[in-house]
PDB file of N, CA and C in Angstrom:
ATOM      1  N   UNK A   1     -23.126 -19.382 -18.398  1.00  0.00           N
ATOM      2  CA  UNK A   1     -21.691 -19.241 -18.490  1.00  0.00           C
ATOM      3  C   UNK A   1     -21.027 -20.451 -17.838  1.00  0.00           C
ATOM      4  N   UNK A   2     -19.998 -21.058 -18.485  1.00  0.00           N
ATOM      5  CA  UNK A   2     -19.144 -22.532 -18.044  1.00  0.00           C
ATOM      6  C   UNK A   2     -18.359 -21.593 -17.110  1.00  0.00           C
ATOM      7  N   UNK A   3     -18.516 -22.551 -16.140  1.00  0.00           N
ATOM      8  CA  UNK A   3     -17.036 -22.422 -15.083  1.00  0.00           C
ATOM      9  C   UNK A   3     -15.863 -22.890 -15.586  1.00  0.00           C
ATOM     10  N   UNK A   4     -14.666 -22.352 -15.339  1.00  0.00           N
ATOM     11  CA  UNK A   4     -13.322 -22.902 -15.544  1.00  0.00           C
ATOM     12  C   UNK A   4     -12.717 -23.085 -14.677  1.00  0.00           C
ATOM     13  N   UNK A   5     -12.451 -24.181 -14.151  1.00  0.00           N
ATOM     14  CA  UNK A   5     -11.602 -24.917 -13.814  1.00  0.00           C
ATOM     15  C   UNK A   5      -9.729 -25.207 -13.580  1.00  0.00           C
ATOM     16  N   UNK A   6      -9.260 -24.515 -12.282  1.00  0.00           N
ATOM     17  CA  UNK A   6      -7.897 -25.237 -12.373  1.00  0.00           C
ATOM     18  C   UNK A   6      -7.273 -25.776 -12.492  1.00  0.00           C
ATOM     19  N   UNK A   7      -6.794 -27.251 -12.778  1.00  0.00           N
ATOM     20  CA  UNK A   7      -6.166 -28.044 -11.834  1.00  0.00           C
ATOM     21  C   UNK A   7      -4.851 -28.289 -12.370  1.00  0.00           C
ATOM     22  N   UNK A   8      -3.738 -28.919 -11.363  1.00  0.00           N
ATOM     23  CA  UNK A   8      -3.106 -29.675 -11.901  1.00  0.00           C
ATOM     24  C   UNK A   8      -2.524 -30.795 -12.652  1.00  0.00           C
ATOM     25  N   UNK A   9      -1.792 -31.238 -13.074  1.00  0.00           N
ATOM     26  CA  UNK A   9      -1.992 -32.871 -13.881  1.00  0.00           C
ATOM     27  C   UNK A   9      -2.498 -33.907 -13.123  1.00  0.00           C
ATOM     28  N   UNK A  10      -1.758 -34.107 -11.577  1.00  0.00           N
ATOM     29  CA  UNK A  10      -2.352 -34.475 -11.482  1.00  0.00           C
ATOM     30  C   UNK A  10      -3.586 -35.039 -10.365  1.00  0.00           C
ATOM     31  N   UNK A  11      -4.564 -33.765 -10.323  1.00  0.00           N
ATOM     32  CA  UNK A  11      -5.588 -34.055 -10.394  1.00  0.00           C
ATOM     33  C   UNK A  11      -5.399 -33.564  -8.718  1.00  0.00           C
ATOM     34  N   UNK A  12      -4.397 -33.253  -8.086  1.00  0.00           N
ATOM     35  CA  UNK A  12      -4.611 -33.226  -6.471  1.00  0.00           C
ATOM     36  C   UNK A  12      -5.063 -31.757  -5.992  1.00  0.00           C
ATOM     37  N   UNK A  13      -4.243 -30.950  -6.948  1.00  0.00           N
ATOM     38  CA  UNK A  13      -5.358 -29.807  -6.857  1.00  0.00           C
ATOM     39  C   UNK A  13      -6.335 -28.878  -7.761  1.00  0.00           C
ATOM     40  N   UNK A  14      -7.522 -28.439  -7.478  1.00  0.00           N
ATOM     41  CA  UNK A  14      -8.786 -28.105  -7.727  1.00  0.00           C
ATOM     42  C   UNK A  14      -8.962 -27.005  -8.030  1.00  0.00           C
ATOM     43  N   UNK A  15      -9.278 -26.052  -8.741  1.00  0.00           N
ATOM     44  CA  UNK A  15      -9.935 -24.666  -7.840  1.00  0.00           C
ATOM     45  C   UNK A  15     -10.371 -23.577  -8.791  1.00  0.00           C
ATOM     46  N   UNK A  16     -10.927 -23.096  -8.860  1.00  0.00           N
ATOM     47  CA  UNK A  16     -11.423 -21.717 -10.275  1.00  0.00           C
ATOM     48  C   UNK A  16     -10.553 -20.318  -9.977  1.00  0.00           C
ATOM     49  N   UNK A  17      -9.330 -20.714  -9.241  1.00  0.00           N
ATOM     50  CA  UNK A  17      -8.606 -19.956  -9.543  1.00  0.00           C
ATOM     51  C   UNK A  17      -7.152 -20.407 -10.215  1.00  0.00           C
ATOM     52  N   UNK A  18      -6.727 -19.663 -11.266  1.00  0.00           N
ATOM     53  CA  UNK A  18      -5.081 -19.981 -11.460  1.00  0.00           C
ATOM     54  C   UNK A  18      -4.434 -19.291 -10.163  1.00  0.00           C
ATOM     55  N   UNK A  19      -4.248 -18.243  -9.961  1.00  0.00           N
ATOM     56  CA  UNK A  19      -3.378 -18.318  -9.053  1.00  0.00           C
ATOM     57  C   UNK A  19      -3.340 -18.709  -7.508  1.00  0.00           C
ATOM     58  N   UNK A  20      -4.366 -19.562  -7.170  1.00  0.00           N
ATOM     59  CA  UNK A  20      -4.805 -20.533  -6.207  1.00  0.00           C
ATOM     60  C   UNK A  20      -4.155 -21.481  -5.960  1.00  0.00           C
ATOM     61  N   UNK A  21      -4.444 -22.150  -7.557  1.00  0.00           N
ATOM     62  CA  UNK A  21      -3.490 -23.270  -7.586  1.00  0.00           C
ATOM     63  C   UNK A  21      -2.192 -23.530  -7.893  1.00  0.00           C
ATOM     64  N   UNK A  22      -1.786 -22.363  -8.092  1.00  0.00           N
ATOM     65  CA  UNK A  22      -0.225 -22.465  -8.240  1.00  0.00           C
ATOM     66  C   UNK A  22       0.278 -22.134  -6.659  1.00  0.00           C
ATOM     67  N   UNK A  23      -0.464 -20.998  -6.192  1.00  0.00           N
ATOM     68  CA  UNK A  23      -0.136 -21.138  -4.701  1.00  0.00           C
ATOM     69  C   UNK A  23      -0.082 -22.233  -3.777  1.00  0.00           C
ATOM     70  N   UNK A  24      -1.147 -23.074  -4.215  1.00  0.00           N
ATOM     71  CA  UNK A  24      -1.542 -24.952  -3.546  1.00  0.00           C
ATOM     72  C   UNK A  24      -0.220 -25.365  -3.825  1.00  0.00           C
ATOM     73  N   UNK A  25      -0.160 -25.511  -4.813  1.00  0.00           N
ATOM     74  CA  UNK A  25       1.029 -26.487  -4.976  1.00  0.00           C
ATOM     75  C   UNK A  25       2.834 -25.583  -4.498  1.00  0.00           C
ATOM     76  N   UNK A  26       2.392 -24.468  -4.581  1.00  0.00           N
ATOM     77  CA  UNK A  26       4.187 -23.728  -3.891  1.00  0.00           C
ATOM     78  C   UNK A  26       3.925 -23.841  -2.905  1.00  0.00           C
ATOM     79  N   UNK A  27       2.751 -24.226  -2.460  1.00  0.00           N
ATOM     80  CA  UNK A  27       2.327 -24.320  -0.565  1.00  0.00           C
ATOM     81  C   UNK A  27       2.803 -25.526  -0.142  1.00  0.00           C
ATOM     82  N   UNK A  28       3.111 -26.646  -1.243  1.00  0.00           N
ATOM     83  CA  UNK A  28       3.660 -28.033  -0.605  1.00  0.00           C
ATOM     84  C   UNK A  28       4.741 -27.977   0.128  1.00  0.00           C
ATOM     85  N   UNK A  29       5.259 -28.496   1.477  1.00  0.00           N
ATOM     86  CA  UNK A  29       6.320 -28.687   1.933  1.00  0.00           C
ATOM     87  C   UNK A  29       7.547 -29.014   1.160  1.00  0.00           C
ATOM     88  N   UNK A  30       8.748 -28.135   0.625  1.00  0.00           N
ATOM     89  CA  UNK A  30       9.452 -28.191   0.028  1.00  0.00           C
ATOM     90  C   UNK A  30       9.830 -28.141  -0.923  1.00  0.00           C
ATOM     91  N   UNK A  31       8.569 -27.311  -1.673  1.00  0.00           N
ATOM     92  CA  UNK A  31       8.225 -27.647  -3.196  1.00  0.00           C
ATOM     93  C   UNK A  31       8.931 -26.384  -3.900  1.00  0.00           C
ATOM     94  N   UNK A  32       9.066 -25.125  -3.150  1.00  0.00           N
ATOM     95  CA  UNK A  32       9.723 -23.895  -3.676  1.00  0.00           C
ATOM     96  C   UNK A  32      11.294 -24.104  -3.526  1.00  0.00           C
ATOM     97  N   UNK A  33      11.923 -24.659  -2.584  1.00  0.00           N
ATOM     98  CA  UNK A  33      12.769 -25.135  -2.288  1.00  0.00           C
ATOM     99  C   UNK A  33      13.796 -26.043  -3.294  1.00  0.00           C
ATOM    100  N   UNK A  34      13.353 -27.146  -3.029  1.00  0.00           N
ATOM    101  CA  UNK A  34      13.241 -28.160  -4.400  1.00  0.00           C
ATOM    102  C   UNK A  34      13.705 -27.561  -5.532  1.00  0.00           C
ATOM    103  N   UNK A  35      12.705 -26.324  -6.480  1.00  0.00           N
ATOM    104  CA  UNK A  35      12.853 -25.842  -7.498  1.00  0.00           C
ATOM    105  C   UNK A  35      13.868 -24.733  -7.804  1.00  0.00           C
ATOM    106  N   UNK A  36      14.103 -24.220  -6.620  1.00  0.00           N
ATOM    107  CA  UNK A  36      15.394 -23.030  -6.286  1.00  0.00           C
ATOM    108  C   UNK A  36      16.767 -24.166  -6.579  1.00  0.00           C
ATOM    109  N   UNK A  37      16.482 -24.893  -5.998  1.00  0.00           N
ATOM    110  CA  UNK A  37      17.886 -26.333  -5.615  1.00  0.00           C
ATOM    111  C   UNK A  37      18.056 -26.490  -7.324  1.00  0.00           C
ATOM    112  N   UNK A  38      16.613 -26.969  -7.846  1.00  0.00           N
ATOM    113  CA  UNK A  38      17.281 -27.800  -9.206  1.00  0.00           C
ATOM    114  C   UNK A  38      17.549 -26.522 -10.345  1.00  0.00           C
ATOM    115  N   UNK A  39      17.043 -25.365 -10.169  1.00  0.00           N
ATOM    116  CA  UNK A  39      17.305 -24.280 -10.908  1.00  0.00           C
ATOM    117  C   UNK A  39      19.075 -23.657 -10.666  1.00  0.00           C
ATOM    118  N   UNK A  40      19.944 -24.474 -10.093  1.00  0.00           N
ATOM    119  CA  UNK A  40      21.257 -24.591 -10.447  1.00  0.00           C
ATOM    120  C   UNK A  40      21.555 -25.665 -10.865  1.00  0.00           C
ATOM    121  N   UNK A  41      21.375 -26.128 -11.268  1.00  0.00           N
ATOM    122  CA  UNK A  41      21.361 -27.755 -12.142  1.00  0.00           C
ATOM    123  C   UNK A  41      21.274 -29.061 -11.444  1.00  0.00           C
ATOM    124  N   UNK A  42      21.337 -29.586 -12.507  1.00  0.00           N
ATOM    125  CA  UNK A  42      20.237 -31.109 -11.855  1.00  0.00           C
ATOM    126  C   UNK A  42      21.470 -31.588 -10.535  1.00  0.00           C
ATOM    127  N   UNK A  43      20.487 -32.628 -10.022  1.00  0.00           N
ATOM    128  CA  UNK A  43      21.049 -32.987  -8.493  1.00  0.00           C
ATOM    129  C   UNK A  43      20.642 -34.598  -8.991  1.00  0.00           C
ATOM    130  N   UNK A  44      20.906 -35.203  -7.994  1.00  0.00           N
ATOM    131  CA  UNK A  44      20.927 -36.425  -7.791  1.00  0.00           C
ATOM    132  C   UNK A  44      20.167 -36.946  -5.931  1.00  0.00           C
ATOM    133  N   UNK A  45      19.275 -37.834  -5.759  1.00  0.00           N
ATOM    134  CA  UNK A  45      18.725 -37.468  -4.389  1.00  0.00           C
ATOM    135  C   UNK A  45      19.131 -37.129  -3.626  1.00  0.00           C
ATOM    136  N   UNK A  46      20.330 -37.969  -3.168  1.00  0.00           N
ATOM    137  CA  UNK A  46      21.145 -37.510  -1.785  1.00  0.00           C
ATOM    138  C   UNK A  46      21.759 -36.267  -2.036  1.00  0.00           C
ATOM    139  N   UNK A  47      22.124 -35.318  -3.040  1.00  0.00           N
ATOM    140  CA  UNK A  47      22.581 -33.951  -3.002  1.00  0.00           C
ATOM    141  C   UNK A  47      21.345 -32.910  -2.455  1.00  0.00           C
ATOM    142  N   UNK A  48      19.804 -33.590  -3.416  1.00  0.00           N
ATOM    143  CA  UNK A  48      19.466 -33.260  -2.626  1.00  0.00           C
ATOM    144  C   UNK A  48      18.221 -33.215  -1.369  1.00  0.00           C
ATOM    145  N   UNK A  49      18.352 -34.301  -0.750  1.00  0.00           N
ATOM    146  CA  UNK A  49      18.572 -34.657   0.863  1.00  0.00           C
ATOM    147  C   UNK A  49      19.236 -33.832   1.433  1.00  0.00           C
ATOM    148  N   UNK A  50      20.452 -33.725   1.334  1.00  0.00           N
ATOM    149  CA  UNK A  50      21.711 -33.269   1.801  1.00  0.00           C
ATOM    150  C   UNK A  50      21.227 -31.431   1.844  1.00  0.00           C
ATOM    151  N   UNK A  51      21.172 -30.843   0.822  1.00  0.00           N
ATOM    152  CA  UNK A  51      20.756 -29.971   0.543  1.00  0.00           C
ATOM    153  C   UNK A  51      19.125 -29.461   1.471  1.00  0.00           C
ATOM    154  N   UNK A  52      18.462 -30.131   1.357  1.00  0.00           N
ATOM    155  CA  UNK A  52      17.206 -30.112   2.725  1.00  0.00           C
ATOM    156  C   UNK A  52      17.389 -30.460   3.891  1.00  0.00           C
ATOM    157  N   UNK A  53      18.138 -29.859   4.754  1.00  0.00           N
ATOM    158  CA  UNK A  53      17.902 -30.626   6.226  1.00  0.00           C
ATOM    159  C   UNK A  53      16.881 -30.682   6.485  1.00  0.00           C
ATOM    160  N   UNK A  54      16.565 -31.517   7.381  1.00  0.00           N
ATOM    161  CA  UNK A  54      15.009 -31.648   7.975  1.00  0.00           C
ATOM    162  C   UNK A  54      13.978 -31.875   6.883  1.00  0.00           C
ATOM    163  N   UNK A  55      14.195 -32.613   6.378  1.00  0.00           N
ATOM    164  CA  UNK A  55      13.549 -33.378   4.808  1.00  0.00           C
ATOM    165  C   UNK A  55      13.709 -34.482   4.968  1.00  0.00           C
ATOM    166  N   UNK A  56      12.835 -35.473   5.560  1.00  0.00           N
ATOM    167  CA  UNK A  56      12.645 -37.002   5.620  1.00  0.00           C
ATOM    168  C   UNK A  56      12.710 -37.737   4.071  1.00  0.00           C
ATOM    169  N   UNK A  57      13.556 -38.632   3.909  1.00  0.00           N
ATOM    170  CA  UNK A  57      13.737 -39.169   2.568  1.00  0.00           C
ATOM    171  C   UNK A  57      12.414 -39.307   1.922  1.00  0.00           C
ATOM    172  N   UNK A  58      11.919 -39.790   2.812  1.00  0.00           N
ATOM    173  CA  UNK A  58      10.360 -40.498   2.556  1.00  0.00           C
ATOM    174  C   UNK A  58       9.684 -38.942   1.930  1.00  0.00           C
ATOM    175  N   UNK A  59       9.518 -38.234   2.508  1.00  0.00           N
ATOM    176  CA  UNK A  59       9.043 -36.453   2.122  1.00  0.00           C
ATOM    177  C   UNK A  59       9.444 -36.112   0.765  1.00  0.00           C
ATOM    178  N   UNK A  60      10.737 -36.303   0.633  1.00  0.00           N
ATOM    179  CA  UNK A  60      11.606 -36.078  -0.421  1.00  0.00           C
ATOM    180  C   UNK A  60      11.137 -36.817  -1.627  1.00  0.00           C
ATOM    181  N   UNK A  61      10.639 -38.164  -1.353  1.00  0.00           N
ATOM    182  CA  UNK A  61      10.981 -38.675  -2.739  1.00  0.00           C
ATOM    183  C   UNK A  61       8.980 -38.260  -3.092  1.00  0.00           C
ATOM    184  N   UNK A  62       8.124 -38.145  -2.107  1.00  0.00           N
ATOM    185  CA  UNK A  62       6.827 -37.995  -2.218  1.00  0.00           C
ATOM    186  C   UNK A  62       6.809 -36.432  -3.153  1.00  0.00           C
ATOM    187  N   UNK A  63       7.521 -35.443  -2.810  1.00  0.00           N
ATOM    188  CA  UNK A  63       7.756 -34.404  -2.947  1.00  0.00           C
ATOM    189  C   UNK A  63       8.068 -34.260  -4.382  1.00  0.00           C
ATOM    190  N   UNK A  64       8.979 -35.430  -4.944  1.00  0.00           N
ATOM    191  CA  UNK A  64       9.337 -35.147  -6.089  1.00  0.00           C
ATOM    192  C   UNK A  64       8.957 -35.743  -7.219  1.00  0.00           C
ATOM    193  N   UNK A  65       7.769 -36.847  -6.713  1.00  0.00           N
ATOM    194  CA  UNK A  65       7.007 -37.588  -7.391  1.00  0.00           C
ATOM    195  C   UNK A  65       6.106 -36.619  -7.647  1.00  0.00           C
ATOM    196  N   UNK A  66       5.683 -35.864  -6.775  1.00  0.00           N
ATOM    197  CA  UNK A  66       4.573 -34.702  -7.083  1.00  0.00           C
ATOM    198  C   UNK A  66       4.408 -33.459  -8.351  1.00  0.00           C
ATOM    199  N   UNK A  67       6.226 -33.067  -7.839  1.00  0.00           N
ATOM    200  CA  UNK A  67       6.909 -32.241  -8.957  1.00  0.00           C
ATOM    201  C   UNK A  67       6.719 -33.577 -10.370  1.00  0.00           C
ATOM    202  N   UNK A  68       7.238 -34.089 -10.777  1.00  0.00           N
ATOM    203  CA  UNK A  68       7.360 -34.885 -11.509  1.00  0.00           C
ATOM    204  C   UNK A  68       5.721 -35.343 -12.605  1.00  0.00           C
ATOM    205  N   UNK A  69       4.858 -35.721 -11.531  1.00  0.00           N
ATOM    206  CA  UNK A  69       3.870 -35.872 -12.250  1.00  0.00           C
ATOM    207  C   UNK A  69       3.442 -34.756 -12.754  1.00  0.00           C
ATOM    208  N   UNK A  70       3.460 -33.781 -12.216  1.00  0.00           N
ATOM    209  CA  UNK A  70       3.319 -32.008 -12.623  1.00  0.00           C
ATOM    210  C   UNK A  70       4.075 -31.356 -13.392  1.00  0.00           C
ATOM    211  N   UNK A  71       4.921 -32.110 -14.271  1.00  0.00           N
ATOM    212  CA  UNK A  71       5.672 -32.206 -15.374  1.00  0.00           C
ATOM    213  C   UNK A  71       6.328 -30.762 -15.049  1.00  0.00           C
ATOM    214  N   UNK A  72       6.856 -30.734 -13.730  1.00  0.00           N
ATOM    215  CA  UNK A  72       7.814 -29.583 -13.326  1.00  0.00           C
ATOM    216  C   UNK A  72       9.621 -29.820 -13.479  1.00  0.00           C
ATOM    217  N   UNK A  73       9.655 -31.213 -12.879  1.00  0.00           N
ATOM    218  CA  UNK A  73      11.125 -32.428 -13.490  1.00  0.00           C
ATOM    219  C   UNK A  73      10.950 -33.144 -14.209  1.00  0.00           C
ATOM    220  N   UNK A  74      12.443 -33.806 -14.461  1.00  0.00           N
ATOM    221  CA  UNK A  74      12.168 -35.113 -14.829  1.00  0.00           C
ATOM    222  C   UNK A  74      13.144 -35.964 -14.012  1.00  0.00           C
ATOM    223  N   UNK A  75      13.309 -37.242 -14.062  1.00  0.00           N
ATOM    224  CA  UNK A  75      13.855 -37.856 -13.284  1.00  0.00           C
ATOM    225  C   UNK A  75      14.786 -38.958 -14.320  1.00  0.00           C
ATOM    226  N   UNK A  76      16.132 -38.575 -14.640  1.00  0.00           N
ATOM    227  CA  UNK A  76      16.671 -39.424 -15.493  1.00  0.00           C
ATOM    228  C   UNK A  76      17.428 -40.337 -14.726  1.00  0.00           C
ATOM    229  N   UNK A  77      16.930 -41.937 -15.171  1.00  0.00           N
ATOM    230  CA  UNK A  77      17.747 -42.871 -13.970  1.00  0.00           C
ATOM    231  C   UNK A  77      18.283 -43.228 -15.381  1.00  0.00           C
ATOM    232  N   UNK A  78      19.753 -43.998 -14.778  1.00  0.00           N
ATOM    233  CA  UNK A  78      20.959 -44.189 -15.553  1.00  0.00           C
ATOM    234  C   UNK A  78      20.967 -45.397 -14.854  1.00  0.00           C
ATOM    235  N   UNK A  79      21.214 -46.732 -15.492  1.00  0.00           N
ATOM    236  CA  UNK A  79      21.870 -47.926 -14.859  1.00  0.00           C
ATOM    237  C   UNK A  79      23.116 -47.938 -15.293  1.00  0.00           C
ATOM    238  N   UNK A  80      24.217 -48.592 -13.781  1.00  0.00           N
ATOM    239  CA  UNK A  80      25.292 -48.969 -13.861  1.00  0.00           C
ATOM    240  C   UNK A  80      25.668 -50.163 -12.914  1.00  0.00           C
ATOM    241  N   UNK A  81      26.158 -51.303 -13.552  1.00  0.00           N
ATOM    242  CA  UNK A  81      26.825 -52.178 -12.643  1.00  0.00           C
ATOM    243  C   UNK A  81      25.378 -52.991 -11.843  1.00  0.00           C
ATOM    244  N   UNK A  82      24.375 -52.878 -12.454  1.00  0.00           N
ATOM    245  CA  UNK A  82      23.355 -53.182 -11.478  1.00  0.00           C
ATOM    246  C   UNK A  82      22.851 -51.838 -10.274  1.00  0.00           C
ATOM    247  N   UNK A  83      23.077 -51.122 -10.671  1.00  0.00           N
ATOM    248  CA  UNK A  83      22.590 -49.940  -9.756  1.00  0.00           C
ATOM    249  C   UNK A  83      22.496 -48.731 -10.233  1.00  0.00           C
ATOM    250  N   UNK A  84      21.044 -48.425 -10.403  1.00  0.00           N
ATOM    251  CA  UNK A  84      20.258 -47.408 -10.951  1.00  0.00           C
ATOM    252  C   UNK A  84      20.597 -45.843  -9.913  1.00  0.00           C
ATOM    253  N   UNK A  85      21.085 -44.959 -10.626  1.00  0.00           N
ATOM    254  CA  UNK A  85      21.071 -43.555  -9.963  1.00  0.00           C
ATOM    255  C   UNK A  85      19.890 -42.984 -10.757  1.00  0.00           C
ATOM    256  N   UNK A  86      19.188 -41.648  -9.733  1.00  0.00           N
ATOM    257  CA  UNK A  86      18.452 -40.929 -10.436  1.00  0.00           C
ATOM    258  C   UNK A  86      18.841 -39.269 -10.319  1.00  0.00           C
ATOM    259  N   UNK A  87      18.987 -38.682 -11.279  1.00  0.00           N
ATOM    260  CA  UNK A  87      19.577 -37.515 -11.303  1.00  0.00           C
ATOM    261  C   UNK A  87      18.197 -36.286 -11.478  1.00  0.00           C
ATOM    262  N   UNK A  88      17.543 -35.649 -11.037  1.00  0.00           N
ATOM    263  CA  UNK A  88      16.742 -34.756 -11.378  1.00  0.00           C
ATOM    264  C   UNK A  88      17.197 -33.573 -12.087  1.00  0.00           C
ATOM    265  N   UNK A  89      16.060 -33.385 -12.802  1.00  0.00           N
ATOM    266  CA  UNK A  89      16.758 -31.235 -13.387  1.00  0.00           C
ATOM    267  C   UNK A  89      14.809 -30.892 -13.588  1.00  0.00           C
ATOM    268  N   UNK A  90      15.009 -29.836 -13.718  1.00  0.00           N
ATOM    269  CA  UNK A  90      13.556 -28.583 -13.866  1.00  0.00           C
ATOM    270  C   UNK A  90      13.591 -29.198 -15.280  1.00  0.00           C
ATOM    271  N   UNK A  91      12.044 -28.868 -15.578  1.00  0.00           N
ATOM    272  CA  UNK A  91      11.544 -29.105 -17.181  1.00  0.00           C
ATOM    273  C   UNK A  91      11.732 -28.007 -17.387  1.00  0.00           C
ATOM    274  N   UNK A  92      11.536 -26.987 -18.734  1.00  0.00           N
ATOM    275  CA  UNK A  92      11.042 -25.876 -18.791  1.00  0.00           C
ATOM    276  C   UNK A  92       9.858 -24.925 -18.183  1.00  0.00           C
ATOM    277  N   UNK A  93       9.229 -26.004 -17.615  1.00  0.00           N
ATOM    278  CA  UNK A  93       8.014 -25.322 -17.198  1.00  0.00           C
ATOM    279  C   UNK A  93       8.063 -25.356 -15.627  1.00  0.00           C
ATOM    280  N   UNK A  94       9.174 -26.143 -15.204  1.00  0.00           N
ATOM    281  CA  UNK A  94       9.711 -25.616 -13.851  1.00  0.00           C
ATOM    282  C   UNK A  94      10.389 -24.669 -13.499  1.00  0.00           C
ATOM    283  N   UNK A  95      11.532 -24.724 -14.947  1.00  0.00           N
ATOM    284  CA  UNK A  95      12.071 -23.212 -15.232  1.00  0.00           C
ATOM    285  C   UNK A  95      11.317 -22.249 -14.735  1.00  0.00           C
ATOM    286  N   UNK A  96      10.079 -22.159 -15.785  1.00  0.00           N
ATOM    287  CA  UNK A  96       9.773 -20.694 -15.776  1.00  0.00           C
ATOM    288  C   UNK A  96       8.691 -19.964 -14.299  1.00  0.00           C
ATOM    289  N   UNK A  97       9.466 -21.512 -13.397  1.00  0.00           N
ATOM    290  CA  UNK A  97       8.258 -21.152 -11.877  1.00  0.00           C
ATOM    291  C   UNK A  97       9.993 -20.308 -10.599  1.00  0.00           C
ATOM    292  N   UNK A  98      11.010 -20.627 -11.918  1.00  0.00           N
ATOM    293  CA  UNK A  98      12.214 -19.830 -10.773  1.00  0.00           C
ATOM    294  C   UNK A  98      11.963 -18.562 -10.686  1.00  0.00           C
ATOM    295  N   UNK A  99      11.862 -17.522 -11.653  1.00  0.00           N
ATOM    296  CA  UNK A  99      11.305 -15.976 -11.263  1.00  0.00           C
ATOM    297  C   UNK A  99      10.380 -15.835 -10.441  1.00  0.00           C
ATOM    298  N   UNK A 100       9.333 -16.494 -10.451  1.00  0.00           N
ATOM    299  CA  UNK A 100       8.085 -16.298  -9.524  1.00  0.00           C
ATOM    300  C   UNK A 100       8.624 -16.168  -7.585  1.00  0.00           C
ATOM    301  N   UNK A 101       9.315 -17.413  -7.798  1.00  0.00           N
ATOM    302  CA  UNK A 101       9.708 -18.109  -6.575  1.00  0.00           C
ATOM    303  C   UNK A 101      10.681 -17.535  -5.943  1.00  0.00           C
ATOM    304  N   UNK A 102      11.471 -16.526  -6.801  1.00  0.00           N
ATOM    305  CA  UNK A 102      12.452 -15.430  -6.659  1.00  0.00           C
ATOM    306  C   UNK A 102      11.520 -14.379  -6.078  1.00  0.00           C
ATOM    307  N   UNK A 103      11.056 -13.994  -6.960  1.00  0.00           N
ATOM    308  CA  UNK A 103       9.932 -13.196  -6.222  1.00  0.00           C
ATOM    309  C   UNK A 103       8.922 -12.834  -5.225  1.00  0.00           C
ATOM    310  N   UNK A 104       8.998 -14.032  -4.922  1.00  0.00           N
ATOM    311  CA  UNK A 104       8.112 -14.280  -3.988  1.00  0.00           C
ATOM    312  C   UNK A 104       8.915 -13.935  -2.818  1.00  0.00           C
ATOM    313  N   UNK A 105       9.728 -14.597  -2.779  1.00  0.00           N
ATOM    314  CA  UNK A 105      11.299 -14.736  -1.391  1.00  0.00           C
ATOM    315  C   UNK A 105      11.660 -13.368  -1.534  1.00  0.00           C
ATOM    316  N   UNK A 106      11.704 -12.481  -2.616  1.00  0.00           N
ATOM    317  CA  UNK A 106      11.957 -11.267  -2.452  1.00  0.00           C
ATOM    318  C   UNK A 106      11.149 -10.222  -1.332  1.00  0.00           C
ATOM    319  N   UNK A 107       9.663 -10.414  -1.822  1.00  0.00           N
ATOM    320  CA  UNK A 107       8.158  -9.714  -1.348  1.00  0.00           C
ATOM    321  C   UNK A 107       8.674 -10.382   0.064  1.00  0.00           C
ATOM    322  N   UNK A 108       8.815 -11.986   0.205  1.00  0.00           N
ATOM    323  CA  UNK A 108       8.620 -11.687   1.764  1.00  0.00           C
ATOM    324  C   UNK A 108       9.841 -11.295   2.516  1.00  0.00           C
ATOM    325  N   UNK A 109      10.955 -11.404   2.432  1.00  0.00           N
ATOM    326  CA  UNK A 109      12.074 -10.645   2.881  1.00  0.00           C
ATOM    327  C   UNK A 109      11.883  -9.452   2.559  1.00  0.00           C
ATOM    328  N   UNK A 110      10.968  -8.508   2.275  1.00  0.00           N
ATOM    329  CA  UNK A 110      10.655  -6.826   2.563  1.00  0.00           C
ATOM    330  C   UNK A 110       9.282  -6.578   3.380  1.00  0.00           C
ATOM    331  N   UNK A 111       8.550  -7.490   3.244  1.00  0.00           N
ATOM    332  CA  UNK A 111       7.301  -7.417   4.211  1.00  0.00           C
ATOM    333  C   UNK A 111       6.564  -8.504   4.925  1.00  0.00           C
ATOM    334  N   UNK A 112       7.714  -9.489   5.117  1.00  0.00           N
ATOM    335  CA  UNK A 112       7.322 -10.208   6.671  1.00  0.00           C
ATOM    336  C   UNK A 112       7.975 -10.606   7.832  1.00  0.00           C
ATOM    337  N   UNK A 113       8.128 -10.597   9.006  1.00  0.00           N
ATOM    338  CA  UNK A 113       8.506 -10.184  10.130  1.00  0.00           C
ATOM    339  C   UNK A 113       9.416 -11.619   9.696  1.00  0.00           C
ATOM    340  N   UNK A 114      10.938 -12.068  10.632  1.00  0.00           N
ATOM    341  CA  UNK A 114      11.688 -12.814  10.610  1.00  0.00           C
ATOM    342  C   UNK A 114      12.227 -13.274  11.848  1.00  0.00           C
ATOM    343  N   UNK A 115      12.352 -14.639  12.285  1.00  0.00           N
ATOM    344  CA  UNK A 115      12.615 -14.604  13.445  1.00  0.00           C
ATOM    345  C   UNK A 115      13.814 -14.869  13.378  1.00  0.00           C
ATOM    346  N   UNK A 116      15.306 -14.353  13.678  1.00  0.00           N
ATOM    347  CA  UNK A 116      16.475 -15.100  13.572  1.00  0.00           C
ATOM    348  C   UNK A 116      16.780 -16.222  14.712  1.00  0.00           C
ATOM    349  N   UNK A 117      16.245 -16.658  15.732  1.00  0.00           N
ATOM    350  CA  UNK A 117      16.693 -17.187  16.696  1.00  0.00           C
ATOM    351  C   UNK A 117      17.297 -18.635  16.374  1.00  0.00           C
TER     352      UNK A 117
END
């Protein structure tokens, strides 16, 4: 019997489970986040920067190169005047990771402890 194989596009995570690796990758720092943000429509970096406190640019743009190669965004840069903006939005197939991610935030706001401090 062939083993089957997870992975993502590209290639960073591994594993003979699907829902392993979808967990790997919602496990990235900022990555559920991110997709909640662009699942009200596309942003532009600094919205959202702005939108992540405590999100090092550097994090941010690693973060969304990740999404990106994982054909979760896309990244439409527009030149003007000599100066390129880049505006992000969800692919469809980032779309369809907003219910999950809803869900998920649901399950743990009913069964895991919270610290408000």
């Amino acid at each position: 019997m062939s083993q089957v194989v997870y992975y993502t596009p590209d290639s960073e995570i591994k594993t003979e489970c699907a829902s392993e690796a979808l967990a790997l990758l919602l496990g990235k720092k900022w990555v559920p986040r991110i997709i909640e943000i662009l699942s009200q429509g596309p942003q532009r970096f600094g919205q959202l920067h702005k939108e992540l406190d405590g999100a090092s640019p550097k994090m941010l743009k690693q973060q969304l190169a990740l999404l990106e190669a994982n054909g979760l965004i896309i990244n439409h840069k527009e030149s003007q005047a000599n100066q390129v903006s880049s505006t992000y939005c969800l692919t469809d197939t980032g779309q369809s990771l907003v219910a999950i991610i809803s869900a998920m935030k649901d399950w743990g706001s009913q069964h895991l402890q919270c610290d408000h401090s």
